[in-house]
C-alpha atoms as a PDB file:
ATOM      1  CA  UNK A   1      86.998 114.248 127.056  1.00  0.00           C
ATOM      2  CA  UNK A   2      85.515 117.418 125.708  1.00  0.00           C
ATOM      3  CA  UNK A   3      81.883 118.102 124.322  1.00  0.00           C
ATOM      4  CA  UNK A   4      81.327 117.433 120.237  1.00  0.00           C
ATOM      5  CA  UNK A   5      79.486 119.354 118.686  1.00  0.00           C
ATOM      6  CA  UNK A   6      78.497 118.646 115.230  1.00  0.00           C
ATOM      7  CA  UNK A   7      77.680 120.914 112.491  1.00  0.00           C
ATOM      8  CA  UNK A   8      75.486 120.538 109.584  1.00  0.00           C
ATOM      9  CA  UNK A   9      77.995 120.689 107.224  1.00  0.00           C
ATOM     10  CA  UNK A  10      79.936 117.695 109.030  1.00  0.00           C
ATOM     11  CA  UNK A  11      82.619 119.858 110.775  1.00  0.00           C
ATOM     12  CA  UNK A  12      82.765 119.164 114.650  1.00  0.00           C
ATOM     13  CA  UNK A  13      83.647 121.722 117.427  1.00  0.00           C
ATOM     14  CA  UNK A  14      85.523 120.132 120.460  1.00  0.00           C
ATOM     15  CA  UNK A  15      84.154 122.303 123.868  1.00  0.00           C
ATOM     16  CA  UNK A  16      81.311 122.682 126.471  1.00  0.00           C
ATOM     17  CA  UNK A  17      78.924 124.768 123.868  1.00  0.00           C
ATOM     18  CA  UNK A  18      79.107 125.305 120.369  1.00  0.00           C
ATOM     19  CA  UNK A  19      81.079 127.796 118.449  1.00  0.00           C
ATOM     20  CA  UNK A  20      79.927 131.300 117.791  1.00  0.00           C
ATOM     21  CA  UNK A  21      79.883 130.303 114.159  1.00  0.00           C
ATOM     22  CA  UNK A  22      81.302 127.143 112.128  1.00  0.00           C
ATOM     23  CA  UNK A  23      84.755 127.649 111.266  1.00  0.00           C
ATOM     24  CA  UNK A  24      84.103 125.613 107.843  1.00  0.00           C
ATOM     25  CA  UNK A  25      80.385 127.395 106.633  1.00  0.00           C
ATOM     26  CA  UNK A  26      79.620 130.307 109.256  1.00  0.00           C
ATOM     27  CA  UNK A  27      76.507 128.280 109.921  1.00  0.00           C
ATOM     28  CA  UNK A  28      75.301 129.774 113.858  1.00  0.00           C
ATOM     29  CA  UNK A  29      75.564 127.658 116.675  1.00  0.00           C
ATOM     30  CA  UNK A  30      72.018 126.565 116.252  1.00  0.00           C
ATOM     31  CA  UNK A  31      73.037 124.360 113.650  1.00  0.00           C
ATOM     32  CA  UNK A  32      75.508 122.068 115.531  1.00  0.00           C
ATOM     33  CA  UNK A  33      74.456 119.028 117.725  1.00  0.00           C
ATOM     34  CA  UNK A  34      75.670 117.343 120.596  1.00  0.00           C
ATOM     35  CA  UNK A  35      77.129 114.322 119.803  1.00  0.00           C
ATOM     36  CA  UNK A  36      76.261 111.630 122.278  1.00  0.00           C
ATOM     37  CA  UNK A  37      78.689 110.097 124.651  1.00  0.00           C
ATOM     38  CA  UNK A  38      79.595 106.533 121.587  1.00  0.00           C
ATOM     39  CA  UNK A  39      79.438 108.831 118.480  1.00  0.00           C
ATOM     40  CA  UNK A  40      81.698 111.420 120.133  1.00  0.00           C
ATOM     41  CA  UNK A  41      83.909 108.383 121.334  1.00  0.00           C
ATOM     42  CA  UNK A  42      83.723 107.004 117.509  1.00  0.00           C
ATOM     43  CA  UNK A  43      85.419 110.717 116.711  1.00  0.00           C
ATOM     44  CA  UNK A  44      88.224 110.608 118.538  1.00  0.00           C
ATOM     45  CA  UNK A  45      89.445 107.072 117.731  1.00  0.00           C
ATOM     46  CA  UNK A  46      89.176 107.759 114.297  1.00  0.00           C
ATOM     47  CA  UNK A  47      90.932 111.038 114.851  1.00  0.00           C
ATOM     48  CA  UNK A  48      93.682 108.698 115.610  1.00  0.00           C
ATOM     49  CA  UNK A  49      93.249 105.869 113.337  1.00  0.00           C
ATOM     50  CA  UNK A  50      92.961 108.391 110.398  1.00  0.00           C
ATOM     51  CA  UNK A  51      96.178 110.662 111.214  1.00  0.00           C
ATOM     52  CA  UNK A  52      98.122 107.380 111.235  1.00  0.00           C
ATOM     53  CA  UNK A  53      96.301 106.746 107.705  1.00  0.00           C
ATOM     54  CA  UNK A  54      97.611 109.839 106.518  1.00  0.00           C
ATOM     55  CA  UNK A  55     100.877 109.400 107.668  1.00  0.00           C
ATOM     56  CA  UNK A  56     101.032 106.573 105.717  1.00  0.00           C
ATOM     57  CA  UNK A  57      99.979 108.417 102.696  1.00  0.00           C
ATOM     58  CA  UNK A  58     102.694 110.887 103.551  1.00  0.00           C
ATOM     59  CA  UNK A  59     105.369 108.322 103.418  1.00  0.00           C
ATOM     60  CA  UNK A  60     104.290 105.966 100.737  1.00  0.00           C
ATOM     61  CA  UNK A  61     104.766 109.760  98.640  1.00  0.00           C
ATOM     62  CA  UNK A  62     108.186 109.967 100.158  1.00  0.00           C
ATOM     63  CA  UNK A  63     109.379 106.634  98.889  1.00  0.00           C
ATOM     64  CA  UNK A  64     107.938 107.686  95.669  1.00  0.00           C
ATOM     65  CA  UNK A  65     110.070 110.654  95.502  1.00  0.00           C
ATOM     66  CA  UNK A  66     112.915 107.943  96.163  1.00  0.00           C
ATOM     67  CA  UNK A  67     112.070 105.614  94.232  1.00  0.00           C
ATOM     68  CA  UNK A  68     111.686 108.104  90.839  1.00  0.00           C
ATOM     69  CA  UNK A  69     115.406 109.193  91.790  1.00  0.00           C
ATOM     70  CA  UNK A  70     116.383 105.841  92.041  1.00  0.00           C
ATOM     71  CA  UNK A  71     115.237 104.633  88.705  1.00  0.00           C
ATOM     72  CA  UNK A  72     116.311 107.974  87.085  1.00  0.00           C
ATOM     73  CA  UNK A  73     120.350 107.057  88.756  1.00  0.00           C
ATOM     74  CA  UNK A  74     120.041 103.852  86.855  1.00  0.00           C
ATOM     75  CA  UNK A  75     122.856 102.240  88.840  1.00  0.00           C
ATOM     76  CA  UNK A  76     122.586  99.028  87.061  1.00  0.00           C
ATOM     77  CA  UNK A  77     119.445  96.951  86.207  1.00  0.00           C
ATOM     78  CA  UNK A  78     118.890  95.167  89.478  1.00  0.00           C
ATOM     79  CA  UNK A  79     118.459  98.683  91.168  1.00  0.00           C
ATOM     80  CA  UNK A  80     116.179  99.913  88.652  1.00  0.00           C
ATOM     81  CA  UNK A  81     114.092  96.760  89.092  1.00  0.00           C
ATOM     82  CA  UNK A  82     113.886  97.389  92.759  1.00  0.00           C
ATOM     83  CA  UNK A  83     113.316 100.780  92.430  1.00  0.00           C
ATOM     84  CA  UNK A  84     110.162  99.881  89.490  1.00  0.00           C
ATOM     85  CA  UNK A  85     108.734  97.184  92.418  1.00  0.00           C
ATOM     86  CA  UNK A  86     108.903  99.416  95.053  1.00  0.00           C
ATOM     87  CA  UNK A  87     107.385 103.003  93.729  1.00  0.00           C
ATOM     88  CA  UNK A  88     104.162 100.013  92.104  1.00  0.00           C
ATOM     89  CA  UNK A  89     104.049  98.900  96.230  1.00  0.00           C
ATOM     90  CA  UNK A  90     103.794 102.810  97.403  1.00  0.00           C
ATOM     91  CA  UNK A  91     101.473 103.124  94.819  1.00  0.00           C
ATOM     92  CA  UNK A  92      99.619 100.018  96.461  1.00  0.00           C
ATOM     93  CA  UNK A  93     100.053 101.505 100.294  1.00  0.00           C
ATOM     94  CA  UNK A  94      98.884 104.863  99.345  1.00  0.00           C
ATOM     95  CA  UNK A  95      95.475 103.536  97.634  1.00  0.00           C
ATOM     96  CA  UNK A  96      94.686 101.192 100.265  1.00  0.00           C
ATOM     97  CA  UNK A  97      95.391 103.901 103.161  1.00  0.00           C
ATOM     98  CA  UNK A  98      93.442 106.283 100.970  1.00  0.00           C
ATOM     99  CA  UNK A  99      90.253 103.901 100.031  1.00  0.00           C
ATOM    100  CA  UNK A 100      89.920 103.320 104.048  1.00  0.00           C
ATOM    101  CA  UNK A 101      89.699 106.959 104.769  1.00  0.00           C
ATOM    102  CA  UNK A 102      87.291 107.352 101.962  1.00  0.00           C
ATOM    103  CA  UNK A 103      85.086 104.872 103.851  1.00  0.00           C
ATOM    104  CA  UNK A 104      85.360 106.347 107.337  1.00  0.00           C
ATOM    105  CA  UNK A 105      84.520 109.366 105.941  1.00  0.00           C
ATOM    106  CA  UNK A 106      81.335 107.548 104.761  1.00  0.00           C
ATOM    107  CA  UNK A 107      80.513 106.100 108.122  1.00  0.00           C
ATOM    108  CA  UNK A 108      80.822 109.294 109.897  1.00  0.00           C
ATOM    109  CA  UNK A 109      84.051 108.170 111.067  1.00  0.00           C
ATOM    110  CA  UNK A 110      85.910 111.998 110.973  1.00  0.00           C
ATOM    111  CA  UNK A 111      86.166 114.823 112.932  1.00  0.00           C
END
């Protein structure tokens, strides 16, 4: 696994030194810091963890999209029912997925 190197302004730099300047805030490379061997660990399993979070995101929006055509077709009540059940549960995914990520971010979880 690569260096991390984190920079004051939270974004980290994957490589063995730090960047000329941060990509995010210009700040020089004398504002990043090594990330030990368990926090830069912690980074790239969340890396993971929160890519699959937004992929959830992504589809919950998708079935969303189907569900707002669905109701709008109005085949018959029973499919507008389903429809109505299903965009409140990709309402429900979407939150949850979303209020996780907001906490990772808050652990340091991110990168």
């Amino acid at each position: 696994m690569k260096k991390k190197w984190k920079c004051a302004c939270g974004y980290v730099h994957d490589g063995d030194a730090p960047p000329a300047k941060c990509p995010k805030c210009g700040a020089p490379p004398e504002k990043f810091t090594l990330l030990d061997e368990a926090a830069a660990n912690l980074v790239e399993r969340s890396r993971r963890t929160n890519m699959l979070h937004a992929r959830v995101i992504d589809l919950a929006r998708q079935i969303e999209g189907v569900c707002r055509e669905g109701i709008q077709d109005a085949l018959d009540p029973g499919c507008v029912d389903v429809f109505n059940k299903s965009l409140l549960a990709s309402y429900e995914m979407m939150k949850l997925s979303m209020t996780e990520l907001a906490g990772h971010m808050s652990k340091g979880k991110w990168g």
